[in-house]
PDB file of N, CA and C in Angstrom:
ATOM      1  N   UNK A   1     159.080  -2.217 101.639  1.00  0.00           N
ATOM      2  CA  UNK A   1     159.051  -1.736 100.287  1.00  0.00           C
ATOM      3  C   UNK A   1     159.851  -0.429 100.198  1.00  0.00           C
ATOM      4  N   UNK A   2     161.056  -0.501  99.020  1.00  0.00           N
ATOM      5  CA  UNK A   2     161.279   0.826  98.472  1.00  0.00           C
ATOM      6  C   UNK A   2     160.245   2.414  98.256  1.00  0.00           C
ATOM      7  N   UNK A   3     160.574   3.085  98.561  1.00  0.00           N
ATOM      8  CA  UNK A   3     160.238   4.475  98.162  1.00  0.00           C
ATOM      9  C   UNK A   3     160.849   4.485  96.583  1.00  0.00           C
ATOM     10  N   UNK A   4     159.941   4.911  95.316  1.00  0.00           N
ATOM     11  CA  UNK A   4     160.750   5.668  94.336  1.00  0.00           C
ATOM     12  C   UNK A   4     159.799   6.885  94.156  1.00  0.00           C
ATOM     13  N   UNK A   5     160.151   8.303  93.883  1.00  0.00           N
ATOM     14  CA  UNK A   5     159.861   9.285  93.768  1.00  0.00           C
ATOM     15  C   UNK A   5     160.465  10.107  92.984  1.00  0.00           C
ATOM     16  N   UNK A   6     160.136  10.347  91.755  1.00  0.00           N
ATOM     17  CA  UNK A   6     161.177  11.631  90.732  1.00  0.00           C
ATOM     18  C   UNK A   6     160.196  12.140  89.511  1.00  0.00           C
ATOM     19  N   UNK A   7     160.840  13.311  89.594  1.00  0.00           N
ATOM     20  CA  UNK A   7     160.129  14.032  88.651  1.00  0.00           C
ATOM     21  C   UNK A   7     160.982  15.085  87.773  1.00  0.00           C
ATOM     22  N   UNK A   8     160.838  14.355  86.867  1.00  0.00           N
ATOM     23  CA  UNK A   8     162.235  14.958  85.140  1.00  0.00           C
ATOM     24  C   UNK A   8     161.655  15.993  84.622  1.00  0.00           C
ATOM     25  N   UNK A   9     162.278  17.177  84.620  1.00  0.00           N
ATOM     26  CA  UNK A   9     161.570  18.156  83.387  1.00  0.00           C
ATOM     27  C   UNK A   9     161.700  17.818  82.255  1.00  0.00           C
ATOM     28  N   UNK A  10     161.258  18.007  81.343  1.00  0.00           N
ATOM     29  CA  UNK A  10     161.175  17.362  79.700  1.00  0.00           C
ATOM     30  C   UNK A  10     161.711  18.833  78.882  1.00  0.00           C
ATOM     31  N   UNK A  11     161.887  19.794  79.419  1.00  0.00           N
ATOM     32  CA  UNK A  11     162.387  20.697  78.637  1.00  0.00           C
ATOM     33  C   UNK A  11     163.541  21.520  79.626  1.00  0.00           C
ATOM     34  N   UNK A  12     164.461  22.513  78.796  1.00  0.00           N
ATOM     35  CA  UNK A  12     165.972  23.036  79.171  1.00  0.00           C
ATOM     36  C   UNK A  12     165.294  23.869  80.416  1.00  0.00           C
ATOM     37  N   UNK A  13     166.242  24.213  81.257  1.00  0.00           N
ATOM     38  CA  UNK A  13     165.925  24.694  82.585  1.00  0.00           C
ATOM     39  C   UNK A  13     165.565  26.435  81.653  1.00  0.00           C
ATOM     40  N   UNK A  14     166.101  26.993  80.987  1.00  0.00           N
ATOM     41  CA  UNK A  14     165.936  28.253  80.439  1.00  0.00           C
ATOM     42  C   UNK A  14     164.476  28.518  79.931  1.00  0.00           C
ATOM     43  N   UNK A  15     163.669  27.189  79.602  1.00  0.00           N
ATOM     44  CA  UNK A  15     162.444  27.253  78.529  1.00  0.00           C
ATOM     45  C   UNK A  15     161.282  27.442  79.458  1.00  0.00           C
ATOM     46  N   UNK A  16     160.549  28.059  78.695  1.00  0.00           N
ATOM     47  CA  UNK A  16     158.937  28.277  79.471  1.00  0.00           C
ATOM     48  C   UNK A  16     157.919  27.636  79.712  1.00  0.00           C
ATOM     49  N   UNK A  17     158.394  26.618  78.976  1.00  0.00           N
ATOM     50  CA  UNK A  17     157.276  25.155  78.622  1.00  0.00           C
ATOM     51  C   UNK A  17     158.000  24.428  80.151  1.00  0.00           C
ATOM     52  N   UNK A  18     156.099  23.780  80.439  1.00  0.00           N
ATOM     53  CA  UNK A  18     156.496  22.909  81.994  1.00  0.00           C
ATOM     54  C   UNK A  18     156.302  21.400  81.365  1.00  0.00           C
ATOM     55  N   UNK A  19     157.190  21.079  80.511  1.00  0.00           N
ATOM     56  CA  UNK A  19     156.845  19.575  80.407  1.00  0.00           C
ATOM     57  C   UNK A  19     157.254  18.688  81.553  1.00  0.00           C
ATOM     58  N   UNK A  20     157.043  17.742  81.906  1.00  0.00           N
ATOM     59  CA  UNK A  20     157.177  16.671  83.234  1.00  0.00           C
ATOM     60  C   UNK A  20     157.303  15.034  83.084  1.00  0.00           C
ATOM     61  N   UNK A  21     157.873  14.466  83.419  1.00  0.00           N
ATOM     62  CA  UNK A  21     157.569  12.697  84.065  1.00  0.00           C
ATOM     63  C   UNK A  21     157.498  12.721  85.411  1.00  0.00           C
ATOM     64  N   UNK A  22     156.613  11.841  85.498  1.00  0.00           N
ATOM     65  CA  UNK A  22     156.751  11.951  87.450  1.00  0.00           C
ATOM     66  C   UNK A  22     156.712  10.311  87.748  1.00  0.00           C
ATOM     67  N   UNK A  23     157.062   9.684  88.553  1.00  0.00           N
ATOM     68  CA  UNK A  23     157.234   8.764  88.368  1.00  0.00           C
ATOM     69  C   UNK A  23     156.907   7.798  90.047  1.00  0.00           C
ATOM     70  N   UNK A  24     156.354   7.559  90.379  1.00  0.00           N
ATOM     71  CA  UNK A  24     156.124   6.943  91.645  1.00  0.00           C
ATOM     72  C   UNK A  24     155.256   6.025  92.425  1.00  0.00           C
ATOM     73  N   UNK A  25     156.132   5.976  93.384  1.00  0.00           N
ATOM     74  CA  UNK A  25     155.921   4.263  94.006  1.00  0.00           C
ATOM     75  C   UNK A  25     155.770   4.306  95.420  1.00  0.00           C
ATOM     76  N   UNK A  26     155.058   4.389  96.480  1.00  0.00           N
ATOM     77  CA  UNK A  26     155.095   4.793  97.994  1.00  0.00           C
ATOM     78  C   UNK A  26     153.824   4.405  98.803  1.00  0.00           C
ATOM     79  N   UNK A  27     153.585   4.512  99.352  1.00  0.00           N
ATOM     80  CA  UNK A  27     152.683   4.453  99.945  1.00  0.00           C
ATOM     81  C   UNK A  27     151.929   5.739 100.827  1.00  0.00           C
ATOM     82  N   UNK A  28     151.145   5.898 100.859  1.00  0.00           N
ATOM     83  CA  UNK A  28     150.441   7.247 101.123  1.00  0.00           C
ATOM     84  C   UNK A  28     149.548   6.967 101.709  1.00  0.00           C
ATOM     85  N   UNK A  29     149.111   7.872 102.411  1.00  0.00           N
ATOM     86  CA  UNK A  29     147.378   8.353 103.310  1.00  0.00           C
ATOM     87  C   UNK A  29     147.335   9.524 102.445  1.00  0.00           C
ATOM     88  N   UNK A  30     145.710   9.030 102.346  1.00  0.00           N
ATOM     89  CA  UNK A  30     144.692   9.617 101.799  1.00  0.00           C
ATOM     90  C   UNK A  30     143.070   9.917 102.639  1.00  0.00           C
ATOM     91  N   UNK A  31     143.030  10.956 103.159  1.00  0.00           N
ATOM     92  CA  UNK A  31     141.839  11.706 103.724  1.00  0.00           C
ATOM     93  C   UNK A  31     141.271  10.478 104.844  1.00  0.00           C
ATOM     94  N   UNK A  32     141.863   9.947 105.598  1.00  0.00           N
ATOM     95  CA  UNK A  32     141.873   9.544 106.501  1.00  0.00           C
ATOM     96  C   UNK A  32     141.862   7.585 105.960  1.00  0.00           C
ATOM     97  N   UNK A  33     141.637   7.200 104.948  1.00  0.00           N
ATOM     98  CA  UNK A  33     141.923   6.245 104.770  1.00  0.00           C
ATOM     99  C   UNK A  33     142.808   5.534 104.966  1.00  0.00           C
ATOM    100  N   UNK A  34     143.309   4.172 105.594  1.00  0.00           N
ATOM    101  CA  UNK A  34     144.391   3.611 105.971  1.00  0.00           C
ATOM    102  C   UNK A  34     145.216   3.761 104.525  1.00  0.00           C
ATOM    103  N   UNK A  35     147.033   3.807 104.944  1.00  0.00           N
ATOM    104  CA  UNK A  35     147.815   4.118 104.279  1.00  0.00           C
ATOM    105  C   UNK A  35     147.593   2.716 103.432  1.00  0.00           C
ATOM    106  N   UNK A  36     148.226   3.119 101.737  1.00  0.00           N
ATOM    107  CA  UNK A  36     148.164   2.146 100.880  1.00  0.00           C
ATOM    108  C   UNK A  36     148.905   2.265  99.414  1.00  0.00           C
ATOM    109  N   UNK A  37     149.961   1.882  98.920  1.00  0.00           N
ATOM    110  CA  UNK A  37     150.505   1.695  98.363  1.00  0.00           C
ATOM    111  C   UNK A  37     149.810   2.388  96.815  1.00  0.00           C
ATOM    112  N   UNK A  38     150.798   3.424  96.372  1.00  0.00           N
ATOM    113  CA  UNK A  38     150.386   4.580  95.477  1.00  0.00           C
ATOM    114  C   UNK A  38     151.421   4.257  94.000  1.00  0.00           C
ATOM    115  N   UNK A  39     151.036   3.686  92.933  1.00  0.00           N
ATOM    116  CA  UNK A  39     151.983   3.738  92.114  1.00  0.00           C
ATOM    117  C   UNK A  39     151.738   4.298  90.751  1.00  0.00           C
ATOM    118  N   UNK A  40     151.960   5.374  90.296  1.00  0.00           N
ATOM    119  CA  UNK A  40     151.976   5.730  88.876  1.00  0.00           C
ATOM    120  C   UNK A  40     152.797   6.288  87.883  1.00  0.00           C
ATOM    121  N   UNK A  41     152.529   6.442  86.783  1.00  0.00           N
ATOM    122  CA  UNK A  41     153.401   7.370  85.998  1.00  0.00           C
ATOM    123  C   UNK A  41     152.662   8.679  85.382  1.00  0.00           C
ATOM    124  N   UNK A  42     153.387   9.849  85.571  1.00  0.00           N
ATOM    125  CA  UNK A  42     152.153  11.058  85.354  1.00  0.00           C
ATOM    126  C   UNK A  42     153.028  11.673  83.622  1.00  0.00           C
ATOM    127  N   UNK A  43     152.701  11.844  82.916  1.00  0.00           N
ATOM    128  CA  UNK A  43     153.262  12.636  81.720  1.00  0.00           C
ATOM    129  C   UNK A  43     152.668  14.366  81.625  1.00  0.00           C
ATOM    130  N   UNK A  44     152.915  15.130  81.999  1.00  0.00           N
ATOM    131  CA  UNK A  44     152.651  16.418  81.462  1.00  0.00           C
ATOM    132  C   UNK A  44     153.023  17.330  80.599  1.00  0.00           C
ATOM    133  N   UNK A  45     152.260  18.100  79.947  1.00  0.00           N
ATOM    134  CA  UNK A  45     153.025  19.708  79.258  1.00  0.00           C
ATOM    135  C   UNK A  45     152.511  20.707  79.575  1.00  0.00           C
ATOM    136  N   UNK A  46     152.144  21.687  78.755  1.00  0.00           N
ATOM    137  CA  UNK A  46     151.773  23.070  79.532  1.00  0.00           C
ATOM    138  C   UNK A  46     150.103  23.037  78.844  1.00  0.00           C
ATOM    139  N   UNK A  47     149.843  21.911  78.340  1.00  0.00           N
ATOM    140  CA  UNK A  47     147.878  21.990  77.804  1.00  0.00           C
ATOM    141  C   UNK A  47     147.668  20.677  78.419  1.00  0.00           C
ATOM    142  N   UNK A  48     148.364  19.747  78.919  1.00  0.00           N
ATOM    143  CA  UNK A  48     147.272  18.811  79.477  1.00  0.00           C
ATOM    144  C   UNK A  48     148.273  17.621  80.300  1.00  0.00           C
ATOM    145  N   UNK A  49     147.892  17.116  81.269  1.00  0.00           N
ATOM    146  CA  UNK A  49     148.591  15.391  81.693  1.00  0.00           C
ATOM    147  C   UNK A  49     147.977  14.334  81.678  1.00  0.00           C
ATOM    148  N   UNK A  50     148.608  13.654  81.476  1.00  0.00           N
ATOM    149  CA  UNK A  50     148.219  11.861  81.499  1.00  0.00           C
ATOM    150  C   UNK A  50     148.707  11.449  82.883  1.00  0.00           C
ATOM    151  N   UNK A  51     147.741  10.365  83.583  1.00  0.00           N
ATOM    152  CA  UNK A  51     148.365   9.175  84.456  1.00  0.00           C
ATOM    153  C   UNK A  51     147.658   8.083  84.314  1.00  0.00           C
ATOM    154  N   UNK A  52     148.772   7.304  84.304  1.00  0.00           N
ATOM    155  CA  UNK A  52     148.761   5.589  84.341  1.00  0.00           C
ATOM    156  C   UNK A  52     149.100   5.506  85.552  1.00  0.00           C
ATOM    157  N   UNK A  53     147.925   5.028  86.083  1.00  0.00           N
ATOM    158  CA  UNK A  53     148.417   4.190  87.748  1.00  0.00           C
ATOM    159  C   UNK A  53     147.936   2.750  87.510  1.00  0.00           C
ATOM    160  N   UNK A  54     148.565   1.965  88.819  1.00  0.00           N
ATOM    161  CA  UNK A  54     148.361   0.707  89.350  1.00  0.00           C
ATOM    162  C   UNK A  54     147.066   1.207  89.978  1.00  0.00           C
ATOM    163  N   UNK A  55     146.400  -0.121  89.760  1.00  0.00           N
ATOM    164  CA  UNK A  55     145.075  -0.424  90.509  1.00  0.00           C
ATOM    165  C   UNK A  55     145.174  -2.086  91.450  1.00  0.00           C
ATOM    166  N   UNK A  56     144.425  -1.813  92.376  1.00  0.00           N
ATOM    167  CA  UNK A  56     144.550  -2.989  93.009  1.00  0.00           C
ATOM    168  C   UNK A  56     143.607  -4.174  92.245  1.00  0.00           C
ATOM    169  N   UNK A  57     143.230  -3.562  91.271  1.00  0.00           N
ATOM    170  CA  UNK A  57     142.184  -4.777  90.537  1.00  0.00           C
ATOM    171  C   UNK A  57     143.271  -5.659  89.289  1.00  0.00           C
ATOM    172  N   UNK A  58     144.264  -4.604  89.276  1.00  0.00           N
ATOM    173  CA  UNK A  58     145.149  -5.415  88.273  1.00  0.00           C
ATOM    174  C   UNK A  58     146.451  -5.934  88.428  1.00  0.00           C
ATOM    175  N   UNK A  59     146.909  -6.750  88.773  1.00  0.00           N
ATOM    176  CA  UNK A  59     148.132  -7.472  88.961  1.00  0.00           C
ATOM    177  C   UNK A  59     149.324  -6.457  88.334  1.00  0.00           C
ATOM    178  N   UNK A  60     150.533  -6.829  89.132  1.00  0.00           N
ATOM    179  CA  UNK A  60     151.642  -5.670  89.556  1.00  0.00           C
ATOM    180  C   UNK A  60     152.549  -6.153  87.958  1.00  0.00           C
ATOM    181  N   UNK A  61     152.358  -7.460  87.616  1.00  0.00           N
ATOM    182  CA  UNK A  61     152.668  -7.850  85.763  1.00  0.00           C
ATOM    183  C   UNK A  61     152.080  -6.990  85.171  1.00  0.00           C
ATOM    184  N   UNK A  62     150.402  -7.026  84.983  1.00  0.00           N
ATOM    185  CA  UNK A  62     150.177  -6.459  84.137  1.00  0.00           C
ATOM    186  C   UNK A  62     150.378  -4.827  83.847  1.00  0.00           C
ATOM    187  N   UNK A  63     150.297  -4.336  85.157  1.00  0.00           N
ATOM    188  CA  UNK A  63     151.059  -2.431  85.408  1.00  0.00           C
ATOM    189  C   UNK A  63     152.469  -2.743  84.353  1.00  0.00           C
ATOM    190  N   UNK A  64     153.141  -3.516  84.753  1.00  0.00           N
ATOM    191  CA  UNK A  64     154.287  -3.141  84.367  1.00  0.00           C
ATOM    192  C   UNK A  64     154.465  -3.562  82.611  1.00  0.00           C
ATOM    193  N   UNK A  65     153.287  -4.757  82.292  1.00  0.00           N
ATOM    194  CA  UNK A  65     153.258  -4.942  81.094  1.00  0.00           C
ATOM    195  C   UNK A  65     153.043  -3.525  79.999  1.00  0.00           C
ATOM    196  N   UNK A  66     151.961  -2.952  80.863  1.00  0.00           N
ATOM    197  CA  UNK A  66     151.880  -1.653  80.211  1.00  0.00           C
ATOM    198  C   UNK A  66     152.273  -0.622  79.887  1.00  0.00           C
ATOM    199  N   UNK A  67     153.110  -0.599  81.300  1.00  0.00           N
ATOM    200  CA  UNK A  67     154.688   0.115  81.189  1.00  0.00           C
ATOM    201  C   UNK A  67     155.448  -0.050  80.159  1.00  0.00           C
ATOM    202  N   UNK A  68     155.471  -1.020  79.858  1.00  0.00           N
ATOM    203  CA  UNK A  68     156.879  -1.768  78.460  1.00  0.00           C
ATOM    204  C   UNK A  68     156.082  -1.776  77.267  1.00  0.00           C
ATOM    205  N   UNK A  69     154.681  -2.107  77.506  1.00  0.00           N
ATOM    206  CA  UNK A  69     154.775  -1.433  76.137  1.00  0.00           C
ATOM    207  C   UNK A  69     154.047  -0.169  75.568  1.00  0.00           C
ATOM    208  N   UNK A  70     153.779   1.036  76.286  1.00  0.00           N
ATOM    209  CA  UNK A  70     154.498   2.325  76.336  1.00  0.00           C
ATOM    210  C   UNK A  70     155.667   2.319  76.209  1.00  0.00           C
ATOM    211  N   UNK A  71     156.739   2.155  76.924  1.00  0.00           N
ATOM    212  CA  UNK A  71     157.989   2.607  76.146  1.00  0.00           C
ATOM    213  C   UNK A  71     158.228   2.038  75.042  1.00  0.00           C
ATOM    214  N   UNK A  72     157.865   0.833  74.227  1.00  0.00           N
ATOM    215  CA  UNK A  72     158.482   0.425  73.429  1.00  0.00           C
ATOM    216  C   UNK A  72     157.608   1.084  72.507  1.00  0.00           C
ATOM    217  N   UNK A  73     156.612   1.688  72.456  1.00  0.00           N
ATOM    218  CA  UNK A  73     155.815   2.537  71.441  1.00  0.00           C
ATOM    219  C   UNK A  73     156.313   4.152  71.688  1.00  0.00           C
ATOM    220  N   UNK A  74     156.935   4.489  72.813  1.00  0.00           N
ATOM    221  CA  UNK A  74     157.624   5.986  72.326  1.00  0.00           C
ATOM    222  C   UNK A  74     159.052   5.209  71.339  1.00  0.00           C
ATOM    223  N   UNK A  75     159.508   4.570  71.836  1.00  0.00           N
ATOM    224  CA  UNK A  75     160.706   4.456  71.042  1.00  0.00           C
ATOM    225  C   UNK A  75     160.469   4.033  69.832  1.00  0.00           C
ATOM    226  N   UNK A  76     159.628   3.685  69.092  1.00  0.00           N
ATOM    227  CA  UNK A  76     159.097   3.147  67.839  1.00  0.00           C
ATOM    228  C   UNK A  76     158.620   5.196  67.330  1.00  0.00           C
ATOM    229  N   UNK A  77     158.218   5.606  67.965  1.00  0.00           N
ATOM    230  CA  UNK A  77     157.934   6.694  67.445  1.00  0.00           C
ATOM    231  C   UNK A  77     159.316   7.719  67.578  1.00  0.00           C
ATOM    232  N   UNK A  78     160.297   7.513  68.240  1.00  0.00           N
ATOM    233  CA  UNK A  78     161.419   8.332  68.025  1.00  0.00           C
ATOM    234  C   UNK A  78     161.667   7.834  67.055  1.00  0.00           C
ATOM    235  N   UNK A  79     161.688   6.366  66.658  1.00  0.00           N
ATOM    236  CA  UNK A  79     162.587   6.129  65.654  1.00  0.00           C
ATOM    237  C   UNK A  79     162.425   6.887  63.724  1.00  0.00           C
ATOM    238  N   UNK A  80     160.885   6.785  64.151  1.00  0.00           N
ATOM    239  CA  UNK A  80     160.075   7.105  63.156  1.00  0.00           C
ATOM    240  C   UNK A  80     160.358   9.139  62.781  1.00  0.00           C
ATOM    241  N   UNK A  81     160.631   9.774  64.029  1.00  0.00           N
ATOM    242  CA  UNK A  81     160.865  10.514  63.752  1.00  0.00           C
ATOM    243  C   UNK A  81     161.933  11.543  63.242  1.00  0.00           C
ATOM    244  N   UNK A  82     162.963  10.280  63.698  1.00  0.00           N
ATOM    245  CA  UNK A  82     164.323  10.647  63.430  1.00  0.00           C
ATOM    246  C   UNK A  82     164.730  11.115  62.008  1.00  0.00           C
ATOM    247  N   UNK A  83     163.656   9.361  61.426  1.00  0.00           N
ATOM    248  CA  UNK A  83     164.053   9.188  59.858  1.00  0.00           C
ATOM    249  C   UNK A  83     163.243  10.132  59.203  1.00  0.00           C
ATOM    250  N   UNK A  84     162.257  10.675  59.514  1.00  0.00           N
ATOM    251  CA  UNK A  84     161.135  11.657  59.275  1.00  0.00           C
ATOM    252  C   UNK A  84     161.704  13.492  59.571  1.00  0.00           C
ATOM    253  N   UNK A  85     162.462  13.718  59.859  1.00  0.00           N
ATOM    254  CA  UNK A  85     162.876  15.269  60.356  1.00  0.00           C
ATOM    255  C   UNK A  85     162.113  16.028  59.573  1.00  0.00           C
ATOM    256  N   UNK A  86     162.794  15.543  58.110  1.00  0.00           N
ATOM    257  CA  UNK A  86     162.214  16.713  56.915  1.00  0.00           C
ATOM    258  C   UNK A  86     160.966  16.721  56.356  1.00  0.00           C
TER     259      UNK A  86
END
């Protein structure tokens, strides 16, 4: 299995705000537990974070179903905001 690991700031390198995506896929040890496959998506800002992880109770479709549609509900809300500025 691939390694993916990254983490995007959400705001200009100059700004004070710690917004974040983190994004990852690996496998890890945890406090002595045999190593085991770690996958989530973390969203942060500077008052609070979200994570969506994979669970082994739910099929690697349905993670990703949820994935898609999260994005397709931020992009429904950019769109909304675009037309919305004023």
């Amino acid at each position: 299995m691939k390694k993916y690991n990254t983490r995007t700031w959400l705001n200009s390198i100059d700004s004070h705000y710690t917004g974040s995506i983190i994004c990852h896929d690996g496998i890890v040890s945890n406090r002595g537990k045999p190593p085991a496959r770690y996958v989530f998506l973390e969203l942060s800002d500077c008052h609070g974070k979200s994570r969506i992880h994979y669970d082994d109770n739910l099929d690697m479709d349905a993670f990703i179903q949820k994935l898609t549609l999260l994005r397709s509900e931020i992009d429904n809300f950019i769109s909304h905001l675009e037309q919305n500025k004023s």
